[in-house]
N, C-alpha and C. Protein backbone atom coordinates (compact mmCIF):
# COMPACT_ATOMS: atom_id res chain seq x y z
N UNK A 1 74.33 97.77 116.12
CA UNK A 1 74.88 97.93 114.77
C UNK A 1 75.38 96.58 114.26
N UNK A 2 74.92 96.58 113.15
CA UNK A 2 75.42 94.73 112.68
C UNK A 2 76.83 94.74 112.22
N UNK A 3 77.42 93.85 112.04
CA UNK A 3 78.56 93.23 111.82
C UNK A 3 78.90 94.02 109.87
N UNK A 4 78.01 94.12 109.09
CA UNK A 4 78.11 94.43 108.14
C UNK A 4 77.96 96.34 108.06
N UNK A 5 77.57 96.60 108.83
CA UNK A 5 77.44 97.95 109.23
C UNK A 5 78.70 98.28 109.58
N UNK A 6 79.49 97.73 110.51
CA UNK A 6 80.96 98.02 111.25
C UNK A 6 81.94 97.48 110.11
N UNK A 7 81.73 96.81 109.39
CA UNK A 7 82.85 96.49 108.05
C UNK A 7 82.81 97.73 107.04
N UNK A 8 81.40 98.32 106.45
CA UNK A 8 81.41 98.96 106.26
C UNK A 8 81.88 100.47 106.31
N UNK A 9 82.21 100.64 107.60
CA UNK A 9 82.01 101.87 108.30
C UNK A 9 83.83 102.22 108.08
N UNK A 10 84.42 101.37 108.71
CA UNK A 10 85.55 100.91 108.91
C UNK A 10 86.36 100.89 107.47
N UNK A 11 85.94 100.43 106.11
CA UNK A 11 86.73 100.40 104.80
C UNK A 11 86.09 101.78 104.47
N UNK A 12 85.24 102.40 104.83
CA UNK A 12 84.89 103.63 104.61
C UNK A 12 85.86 105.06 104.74
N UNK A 13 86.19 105.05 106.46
CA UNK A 13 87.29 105.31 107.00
C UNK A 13 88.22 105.15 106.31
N UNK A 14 88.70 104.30 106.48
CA UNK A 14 90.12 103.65 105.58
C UNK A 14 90.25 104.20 104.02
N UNK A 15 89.45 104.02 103.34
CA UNK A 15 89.64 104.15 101.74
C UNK A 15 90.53 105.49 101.64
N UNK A 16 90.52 106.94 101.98
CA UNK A 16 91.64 107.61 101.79
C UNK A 16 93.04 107.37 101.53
N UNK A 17 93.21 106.76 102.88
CA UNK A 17 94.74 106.21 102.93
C UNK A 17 94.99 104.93 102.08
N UNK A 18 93.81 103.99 102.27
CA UNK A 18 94.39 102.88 101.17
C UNK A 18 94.52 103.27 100.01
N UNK A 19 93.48 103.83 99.35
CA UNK A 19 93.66 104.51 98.24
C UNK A 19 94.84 105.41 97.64
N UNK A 20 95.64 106.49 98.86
CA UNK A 20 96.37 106.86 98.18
C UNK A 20 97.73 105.90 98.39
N UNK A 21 97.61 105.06 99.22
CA UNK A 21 99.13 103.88 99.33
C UNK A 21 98.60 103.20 98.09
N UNK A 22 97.93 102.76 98.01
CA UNK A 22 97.39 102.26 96.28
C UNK A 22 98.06 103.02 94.90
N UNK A 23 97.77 104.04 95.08
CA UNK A 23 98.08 105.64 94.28
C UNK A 23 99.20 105.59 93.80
N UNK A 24 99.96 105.91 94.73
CA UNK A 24 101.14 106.35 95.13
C UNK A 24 102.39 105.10 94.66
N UNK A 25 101.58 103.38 94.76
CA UNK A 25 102.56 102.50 94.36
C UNK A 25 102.39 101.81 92.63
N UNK A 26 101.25 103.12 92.30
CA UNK A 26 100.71 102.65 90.92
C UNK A 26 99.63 101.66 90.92
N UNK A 27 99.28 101.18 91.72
CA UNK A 27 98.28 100.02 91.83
C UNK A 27 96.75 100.74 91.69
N UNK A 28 96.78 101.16 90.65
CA UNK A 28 94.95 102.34 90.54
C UNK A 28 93.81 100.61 90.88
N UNK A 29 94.62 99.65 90.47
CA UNK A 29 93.13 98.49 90.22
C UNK A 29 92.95 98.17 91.40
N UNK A 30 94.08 98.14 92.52
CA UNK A 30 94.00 97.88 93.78
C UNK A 30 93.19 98.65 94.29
N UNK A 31 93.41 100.21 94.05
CA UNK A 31 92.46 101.56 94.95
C UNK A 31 91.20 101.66 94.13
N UNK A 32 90.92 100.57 93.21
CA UNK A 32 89.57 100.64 92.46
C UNK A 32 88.75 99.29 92.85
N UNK A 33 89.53 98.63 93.39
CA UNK A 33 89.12 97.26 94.07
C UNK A 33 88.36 97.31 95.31
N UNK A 34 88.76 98.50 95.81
CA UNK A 34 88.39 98.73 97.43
C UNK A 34 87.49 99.29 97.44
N UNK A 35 87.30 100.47 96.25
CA UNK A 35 86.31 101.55 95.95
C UNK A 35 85.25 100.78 95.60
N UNK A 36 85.20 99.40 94.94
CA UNK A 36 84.33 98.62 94.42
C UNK A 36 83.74 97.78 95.89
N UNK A 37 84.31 97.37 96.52
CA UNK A 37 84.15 96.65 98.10
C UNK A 37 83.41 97.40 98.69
N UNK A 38 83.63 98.97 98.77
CA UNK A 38 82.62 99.73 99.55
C UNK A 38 81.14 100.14 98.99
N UNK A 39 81.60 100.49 97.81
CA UNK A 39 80.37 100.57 96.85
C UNK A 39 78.96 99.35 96.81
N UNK A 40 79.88 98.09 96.78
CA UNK A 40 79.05 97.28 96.68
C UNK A 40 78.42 96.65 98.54
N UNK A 41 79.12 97.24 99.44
CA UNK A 41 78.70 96.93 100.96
C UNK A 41 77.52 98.16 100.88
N UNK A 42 77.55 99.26 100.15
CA UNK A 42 76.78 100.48 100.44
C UNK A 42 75.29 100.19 100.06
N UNK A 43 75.48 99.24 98.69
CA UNK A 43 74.72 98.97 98.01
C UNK A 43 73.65 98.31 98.80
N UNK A 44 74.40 97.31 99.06
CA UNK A 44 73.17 95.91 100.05
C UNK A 44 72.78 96.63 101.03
N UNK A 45 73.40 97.32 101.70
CA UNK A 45 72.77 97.87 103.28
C UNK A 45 71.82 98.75 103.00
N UNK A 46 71.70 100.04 101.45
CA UNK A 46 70.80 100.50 101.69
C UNK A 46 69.28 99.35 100.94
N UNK A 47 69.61 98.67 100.65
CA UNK A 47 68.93 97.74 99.95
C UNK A 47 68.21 97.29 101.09
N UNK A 48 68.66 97.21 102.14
CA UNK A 48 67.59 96.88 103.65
C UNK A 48 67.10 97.64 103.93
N UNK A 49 67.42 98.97 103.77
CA UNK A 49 66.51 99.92 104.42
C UNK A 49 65.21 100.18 104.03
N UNK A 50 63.95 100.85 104.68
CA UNK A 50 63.08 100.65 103.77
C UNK A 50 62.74 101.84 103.06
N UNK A 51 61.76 101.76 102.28
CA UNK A 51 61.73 103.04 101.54
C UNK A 51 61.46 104.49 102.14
N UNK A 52 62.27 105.27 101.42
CA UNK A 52 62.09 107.06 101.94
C UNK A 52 61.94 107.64 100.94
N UNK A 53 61.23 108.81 101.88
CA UNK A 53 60.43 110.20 100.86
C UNK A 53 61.37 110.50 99.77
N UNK A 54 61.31 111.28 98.44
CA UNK A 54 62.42 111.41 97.96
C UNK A 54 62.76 112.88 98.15
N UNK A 55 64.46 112.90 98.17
CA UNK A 55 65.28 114.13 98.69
C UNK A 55 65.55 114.99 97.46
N UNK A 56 64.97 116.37 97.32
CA UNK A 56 65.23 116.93 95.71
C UNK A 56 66.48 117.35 96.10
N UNK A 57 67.25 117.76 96.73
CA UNK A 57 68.52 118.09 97.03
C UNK A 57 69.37 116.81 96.43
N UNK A 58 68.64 115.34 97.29
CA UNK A 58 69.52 114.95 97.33
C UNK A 58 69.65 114.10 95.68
N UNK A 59 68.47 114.42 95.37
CA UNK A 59 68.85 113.97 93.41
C UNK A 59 69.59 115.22 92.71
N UNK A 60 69.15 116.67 92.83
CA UNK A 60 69.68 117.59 92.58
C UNK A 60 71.55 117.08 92.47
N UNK A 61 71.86 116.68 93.85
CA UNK A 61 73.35 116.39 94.03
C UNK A 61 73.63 115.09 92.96
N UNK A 62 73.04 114.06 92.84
CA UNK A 62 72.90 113.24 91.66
C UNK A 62 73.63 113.59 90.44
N UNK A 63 72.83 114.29 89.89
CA UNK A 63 72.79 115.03 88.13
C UNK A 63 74.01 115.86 88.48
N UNK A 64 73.80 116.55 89.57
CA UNK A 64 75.52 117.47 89.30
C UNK A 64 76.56 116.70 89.44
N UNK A 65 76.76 115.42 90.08
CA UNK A 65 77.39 114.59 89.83
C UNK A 65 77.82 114.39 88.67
N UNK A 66 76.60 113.70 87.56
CA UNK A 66 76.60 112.86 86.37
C UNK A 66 76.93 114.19 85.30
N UNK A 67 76.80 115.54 86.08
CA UNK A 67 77.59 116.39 84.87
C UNK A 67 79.18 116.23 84.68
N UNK A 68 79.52 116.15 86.15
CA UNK A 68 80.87 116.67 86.70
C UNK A 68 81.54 115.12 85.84
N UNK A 69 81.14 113.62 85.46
CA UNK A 69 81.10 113.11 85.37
C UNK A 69 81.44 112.76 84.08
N UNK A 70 80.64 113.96 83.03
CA UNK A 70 80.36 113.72 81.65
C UNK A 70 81.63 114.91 81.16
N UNK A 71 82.32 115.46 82.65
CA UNK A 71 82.97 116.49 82.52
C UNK A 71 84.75 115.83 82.06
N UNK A 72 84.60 115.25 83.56
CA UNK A 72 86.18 113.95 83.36
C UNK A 72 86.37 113.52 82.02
N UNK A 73 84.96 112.45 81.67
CA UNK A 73 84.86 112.02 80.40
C UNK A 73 85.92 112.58 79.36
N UNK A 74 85.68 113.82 79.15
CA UNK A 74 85.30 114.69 77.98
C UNK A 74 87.01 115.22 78.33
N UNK A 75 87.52 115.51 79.55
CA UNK A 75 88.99 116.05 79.19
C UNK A 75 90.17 115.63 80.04
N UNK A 76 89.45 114.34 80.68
CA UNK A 76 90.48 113.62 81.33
C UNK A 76 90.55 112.03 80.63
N UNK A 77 91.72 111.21 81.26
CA UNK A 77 91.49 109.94 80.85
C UNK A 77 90.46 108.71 81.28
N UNK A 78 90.40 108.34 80.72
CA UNK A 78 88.94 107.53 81.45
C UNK A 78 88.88 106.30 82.88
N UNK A 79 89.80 106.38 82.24
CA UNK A 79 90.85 105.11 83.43
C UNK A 79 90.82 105.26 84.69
N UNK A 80 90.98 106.72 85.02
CA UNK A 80 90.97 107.83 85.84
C UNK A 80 89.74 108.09 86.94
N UNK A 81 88.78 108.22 86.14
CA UNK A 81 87.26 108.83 86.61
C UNK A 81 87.16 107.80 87.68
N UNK A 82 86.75 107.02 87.28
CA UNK A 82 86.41 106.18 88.91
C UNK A 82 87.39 106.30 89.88
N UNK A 83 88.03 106.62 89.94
CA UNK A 83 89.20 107.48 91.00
C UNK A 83 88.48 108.54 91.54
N UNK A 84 88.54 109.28 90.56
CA UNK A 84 88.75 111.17 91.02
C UNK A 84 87.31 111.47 91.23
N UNK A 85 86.05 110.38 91.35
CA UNK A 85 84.95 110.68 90.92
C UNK A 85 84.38 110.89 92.27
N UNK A 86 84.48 109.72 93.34
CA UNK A 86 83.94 109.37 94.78
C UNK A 86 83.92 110.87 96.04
N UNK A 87 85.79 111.15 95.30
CA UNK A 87 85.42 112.56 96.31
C UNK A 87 84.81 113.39 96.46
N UNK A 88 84.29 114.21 95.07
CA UNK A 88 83.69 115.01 93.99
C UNK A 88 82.40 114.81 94.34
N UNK A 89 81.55 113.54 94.36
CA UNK A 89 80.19 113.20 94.29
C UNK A 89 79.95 113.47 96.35
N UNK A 90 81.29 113.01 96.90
CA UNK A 90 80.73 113.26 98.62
C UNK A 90 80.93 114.94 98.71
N UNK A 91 81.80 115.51 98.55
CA UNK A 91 81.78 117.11 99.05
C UNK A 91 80.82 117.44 98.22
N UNK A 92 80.21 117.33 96.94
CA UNK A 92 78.92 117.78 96.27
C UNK A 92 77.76 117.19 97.37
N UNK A 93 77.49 116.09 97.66
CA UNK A 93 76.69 115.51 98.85
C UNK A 93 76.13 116.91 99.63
N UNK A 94 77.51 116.51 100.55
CA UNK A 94 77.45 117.63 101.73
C UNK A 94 77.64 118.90 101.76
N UNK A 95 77.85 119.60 100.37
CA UNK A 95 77.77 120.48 100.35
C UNK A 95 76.47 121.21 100.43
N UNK A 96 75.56 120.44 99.19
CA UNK A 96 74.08 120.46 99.32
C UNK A 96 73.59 120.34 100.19
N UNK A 97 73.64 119.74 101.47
CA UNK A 97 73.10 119.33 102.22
C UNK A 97 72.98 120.39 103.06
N UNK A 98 74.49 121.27 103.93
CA UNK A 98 74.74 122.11 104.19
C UNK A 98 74.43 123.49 104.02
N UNK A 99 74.15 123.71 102.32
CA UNK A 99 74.00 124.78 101.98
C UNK A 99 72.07 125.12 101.72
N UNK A 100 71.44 123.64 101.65
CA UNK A 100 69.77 123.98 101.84
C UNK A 100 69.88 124.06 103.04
N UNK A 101 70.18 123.78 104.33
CA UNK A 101 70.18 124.26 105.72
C UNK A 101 70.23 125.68 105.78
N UNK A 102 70.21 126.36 105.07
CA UNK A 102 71.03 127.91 105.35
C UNK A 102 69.91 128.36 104.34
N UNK A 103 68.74 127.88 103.76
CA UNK A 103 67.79 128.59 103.50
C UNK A 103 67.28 129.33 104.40
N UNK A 104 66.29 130.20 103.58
CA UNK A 104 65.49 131.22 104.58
C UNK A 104 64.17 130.10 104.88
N UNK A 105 63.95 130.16 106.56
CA UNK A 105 63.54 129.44 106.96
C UNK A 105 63.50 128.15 107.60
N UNK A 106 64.85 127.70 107.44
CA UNK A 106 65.22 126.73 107.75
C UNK A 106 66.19 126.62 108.66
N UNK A 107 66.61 125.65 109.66
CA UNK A 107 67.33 125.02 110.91
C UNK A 107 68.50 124.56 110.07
N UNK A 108 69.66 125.66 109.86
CA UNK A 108 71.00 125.12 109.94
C UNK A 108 71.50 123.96 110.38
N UNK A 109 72.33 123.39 110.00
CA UNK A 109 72.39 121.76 110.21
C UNK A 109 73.15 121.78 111.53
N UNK A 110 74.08 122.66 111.63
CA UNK A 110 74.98 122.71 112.69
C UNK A 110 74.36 123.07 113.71
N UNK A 111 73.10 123.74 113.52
CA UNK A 111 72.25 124.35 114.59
C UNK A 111 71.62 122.74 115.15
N UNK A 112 71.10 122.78 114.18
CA UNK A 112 70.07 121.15 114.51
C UNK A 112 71.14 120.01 115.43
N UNK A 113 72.20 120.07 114.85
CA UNK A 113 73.58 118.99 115.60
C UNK A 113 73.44 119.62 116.78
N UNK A 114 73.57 121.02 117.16
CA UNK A 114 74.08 121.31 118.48
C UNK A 114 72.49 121.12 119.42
N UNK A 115 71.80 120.93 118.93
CA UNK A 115 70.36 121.28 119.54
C UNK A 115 69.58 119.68 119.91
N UNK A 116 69.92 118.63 119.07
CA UNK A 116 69.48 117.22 119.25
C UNK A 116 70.80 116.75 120.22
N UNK A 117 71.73 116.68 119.50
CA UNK A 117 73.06 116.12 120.13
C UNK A 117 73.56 116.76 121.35
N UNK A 118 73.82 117.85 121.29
CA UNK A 118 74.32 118.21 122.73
C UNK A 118 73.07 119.40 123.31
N UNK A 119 71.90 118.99 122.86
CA UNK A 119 71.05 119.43 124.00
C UNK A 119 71.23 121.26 124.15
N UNK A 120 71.81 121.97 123.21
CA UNK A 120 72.01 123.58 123.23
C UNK A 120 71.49 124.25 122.40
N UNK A 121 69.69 124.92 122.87
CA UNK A 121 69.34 125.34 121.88
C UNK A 121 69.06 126.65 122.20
N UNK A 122 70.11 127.58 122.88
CA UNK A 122 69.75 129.12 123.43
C UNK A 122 70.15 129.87 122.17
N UNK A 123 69.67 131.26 121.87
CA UNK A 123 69.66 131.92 120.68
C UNK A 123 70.87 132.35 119.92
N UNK A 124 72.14 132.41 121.26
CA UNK A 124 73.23 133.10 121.04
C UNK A 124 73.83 131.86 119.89
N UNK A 125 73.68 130.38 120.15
CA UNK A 125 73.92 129.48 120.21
C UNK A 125 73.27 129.20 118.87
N UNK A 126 72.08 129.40 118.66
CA UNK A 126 71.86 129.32 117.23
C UNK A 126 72.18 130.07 115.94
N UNK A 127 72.63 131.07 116.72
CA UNK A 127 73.06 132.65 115.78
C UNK A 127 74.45 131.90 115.40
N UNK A 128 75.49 131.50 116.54
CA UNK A 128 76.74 130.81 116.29
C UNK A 128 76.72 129.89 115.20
N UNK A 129 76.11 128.81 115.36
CA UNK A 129 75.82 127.35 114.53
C UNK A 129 75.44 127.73 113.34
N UNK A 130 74.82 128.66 112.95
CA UNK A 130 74.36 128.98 111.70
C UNK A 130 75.45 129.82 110.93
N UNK A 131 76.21 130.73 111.71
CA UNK A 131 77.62 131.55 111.14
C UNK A 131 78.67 130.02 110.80
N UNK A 132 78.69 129.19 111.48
CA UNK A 132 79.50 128.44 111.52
C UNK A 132 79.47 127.35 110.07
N UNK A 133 78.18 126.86 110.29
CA UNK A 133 77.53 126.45 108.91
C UNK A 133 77.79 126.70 107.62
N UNK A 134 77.42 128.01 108.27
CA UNK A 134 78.40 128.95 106.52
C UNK A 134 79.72 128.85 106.17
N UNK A 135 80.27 129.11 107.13
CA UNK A 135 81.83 128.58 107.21
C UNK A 135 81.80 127.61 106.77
N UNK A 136 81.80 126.33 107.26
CA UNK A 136 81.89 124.99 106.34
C UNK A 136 81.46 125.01 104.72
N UNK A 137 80.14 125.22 104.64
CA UNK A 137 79.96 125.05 103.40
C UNK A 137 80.96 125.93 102.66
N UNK A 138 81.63 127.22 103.06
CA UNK A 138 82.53 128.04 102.21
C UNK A 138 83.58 126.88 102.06
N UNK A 139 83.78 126.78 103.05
CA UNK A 139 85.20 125.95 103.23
C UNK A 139 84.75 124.66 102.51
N UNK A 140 83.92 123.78 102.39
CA UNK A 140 83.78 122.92 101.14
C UNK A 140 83.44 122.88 100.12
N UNK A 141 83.39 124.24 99.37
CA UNK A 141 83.30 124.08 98.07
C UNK A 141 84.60 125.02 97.63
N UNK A 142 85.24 125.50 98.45
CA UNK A 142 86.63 125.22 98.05
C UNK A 142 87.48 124.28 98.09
N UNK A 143 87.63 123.39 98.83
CA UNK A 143 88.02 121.89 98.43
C UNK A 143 87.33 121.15 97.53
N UNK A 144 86.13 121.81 97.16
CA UNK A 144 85.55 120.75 95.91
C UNK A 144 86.29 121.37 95.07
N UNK A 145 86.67 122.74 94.76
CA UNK A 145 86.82 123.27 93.26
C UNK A 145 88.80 123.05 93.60
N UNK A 146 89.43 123.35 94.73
CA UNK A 146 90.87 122.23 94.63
C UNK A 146 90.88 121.27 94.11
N UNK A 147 89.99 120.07 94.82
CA UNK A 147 90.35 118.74 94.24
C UNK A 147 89.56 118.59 92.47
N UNK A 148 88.62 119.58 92.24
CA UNK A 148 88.42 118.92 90.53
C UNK A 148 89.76 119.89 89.78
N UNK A 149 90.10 121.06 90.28
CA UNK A 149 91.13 121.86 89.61
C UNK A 149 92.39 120.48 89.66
N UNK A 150 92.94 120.13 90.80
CA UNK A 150 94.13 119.49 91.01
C UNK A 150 94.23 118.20 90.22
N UNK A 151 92.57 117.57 89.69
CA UNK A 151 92.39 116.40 89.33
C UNK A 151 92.39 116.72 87.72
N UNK A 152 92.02 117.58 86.99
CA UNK A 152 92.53 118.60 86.11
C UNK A 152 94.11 118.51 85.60
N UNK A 153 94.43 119.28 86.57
CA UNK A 153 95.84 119.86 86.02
C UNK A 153 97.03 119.42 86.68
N UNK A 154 96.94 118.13 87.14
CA UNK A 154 97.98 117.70 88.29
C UNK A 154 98.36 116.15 88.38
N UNK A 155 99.43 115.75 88.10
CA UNK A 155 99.63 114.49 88.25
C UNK A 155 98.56 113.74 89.02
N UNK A 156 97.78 112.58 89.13
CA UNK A 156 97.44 111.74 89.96
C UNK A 156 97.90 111.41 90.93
N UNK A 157 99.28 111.36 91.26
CA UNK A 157 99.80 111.02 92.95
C UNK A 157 99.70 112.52 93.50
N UNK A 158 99.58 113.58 92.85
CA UNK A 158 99.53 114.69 93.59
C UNK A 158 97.89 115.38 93.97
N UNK A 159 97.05 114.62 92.95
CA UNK A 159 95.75 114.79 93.44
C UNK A 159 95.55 113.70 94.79
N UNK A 160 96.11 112.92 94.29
CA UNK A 160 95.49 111.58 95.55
C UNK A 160 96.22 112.04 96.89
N UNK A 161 97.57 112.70 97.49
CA UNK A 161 98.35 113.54 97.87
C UNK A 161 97.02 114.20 98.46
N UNK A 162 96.71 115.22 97.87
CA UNK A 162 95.63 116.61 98.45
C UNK A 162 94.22 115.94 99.01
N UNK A 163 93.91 114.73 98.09
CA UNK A 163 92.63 115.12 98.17
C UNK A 163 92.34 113.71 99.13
N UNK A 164 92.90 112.77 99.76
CA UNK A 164 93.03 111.09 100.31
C UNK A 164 93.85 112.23 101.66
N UNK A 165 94.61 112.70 101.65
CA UNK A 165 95.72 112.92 102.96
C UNK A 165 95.17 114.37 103.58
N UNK A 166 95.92 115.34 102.87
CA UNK A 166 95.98 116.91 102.92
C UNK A 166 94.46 117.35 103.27
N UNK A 167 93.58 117.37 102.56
CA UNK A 167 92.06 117.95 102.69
C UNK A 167 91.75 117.75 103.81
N UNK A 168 91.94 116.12 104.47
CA UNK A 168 91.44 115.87 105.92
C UNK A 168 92.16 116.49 106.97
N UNK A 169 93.32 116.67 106.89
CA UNK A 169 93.83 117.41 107.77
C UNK A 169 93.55 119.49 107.60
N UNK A 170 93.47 119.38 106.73
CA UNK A 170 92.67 120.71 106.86
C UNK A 170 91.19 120.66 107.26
N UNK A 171 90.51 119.99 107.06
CA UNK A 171 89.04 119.30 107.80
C UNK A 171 89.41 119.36 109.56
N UNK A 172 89.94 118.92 109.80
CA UNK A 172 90.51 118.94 110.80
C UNK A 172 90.84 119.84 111.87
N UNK A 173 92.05 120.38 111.05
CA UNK A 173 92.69 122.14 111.35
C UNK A 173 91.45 122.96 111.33
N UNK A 174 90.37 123.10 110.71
CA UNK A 174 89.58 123.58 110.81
C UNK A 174 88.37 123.63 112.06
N UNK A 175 88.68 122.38 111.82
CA UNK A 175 87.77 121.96 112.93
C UNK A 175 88.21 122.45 114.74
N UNK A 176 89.64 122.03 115.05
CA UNK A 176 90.24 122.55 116.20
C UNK A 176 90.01 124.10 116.01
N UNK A 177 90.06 124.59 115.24
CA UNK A 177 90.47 126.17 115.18
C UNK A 177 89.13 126.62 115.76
N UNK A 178 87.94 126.19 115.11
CA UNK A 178 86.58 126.44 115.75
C UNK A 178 86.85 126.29 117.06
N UNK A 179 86.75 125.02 117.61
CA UNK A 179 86.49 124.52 118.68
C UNK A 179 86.88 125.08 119.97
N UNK A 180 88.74 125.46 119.56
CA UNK A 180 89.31 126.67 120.21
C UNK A 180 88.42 127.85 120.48
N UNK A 181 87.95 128.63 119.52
CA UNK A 181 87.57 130.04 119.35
C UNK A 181 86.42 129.50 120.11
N UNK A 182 85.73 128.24 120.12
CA UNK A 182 84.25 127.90 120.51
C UNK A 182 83.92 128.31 122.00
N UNK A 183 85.41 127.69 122.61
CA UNK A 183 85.47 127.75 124.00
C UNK A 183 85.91 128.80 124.57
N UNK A 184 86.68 129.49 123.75
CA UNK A 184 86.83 130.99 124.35
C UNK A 184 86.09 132.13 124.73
N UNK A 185 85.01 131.74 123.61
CA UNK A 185 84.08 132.98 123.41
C UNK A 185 83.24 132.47 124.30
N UNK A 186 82.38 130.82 124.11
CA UNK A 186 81.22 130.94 125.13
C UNK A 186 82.00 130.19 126.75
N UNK A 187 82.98 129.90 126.68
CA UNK A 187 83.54 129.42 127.83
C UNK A 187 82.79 127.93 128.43
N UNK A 188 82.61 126.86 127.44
CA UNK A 188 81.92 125.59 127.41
C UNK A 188 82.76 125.06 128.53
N UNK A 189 82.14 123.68 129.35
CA UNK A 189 82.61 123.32 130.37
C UNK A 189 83.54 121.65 129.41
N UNK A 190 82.80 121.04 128.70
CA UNK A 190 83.07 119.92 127.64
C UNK A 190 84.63 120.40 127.18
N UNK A 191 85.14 119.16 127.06
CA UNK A 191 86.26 118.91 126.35
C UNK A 191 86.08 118.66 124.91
N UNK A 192 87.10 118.28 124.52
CA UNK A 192 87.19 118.33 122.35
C UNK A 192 86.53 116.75 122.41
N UNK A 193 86.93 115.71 123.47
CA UNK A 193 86.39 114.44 123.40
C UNK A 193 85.14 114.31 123.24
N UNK A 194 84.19 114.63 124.19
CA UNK A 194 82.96 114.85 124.05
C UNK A 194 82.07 115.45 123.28
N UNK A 195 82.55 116.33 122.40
CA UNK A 195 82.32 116.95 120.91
C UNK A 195 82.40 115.83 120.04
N UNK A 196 83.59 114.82 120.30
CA UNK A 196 83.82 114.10 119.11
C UNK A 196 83.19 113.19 119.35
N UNK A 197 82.31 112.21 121.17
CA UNK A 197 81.45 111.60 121.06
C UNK A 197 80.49 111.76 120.38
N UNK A 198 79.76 112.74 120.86
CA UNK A 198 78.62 113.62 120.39
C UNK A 198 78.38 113.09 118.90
N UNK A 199 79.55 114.06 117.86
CA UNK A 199 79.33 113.97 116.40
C UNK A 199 79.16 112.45 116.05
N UNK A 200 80.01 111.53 116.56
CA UNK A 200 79.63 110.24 116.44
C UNK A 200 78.44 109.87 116.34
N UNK A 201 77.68 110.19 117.28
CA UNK A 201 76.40 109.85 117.35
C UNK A 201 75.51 110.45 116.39
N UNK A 202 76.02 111.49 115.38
CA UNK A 202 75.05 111.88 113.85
C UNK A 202 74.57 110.77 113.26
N UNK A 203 73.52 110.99 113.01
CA UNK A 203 73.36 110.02 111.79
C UNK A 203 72.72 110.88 110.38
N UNK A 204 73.31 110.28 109.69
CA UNK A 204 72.84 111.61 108.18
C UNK A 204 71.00 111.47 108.00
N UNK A 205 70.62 109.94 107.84
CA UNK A 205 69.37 110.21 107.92
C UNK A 205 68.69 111.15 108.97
N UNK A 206 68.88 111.47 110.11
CA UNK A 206 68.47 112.36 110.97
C UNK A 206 68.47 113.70 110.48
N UNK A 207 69.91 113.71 110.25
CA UNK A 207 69.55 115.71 110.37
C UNK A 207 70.24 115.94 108.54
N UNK A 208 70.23 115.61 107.24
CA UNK A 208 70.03 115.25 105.98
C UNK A 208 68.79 115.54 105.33
């Protein structure tokens, strides 16, 4: 992984929290400075990559973007949007992404993760991954419709509050709560560490 890959990766990570210590001390140009740093590292790197098939999902997610977009515009302040916009455009991402997995016919994403990555592709196991799947995507497009409601009708330190801090830790909470129930029911020999190697090792072009 190059040196510009790990800078990347790393202000990626980070932007929540900088963003809402940004937020939170009034400094929006500061948490728009950073947003601009990553944007423009995202830019060049995919600029190396070489060309790919095109994703109708993943333009589909595009335009619902540039609605949600024309939406701020129209009844928020403008100043604003490039803020409230980044979160909005990633849980729309992955939501899509998530939710064409769960076509008829198709390899659930969570199925596909558990089946490349940790090597588990018995039926009980795919029946699971695919219930689970669903779960997430429920569970993220209710944090999409929190954070555009909260970004709506709610001070800015209290959106940046929910949607930079709070959301991930429910991401989170969510996540243990599975993991718990995961090991109870099928009685896995793996710890939570090795789950979290594992996911590390996703890469979105792979299973996207």
């Amino acid at each position: 992984m190059s040196k510009k890959n790990n800078i990347l990766q790393i202000l990626s990570l980070s932007y929540p929290i900088l963003t809402h210590i940004a937020i939170s001390q009034s400094e929006f140009k500061l948490a728009l400075l950073v947003l601009g740093i990553i944007a423009g590292l995202f830019i060049l790197n995919q600029s190396k990559q070489p060309e790919k098939t095109p994703n109708f999902f993943f333009d589909l997610a595009l335009w619902i973007g540039l609605i949600i977009f024309a939406i701020y515009i129209i009844f928020v302040d403008a100043i604003y949007v490039a803020l409230y916009l980044p979160p909005v455009l990633m849980l729309s991402f992955f939501i899509f992404n998530f939710a064409k997995s769960l076509l008829p016919g198709q390899e659930a994403l969570l199925t596909k993760i558990a089946r490349v990555i940790f090597h588990d592709d018995g039926p009980e196991t795919a029946i699971y991954t695919r219930q689970v799947t669903w779960l997430w995507t429920c569970f993220l497009i209710l944090i999409l419709v929190e954070t555009v409601a909260i970004s709506l009708f709610a001070p800015i330190e209290v959106w940046s509050l929910f949607t930079n801090v709070l959301n991930y830790l429910f991401m989170c909470l969510l996540f243990i709560v599975e993991y718990i129930y995961r090991q109870f029911r099928f009685g896995y020999r793996y710890n939570i560490f090795y789950y979290l190697r594992g996911l590390s090792q996703v890469s979105l072009k792979q299973f996207l």
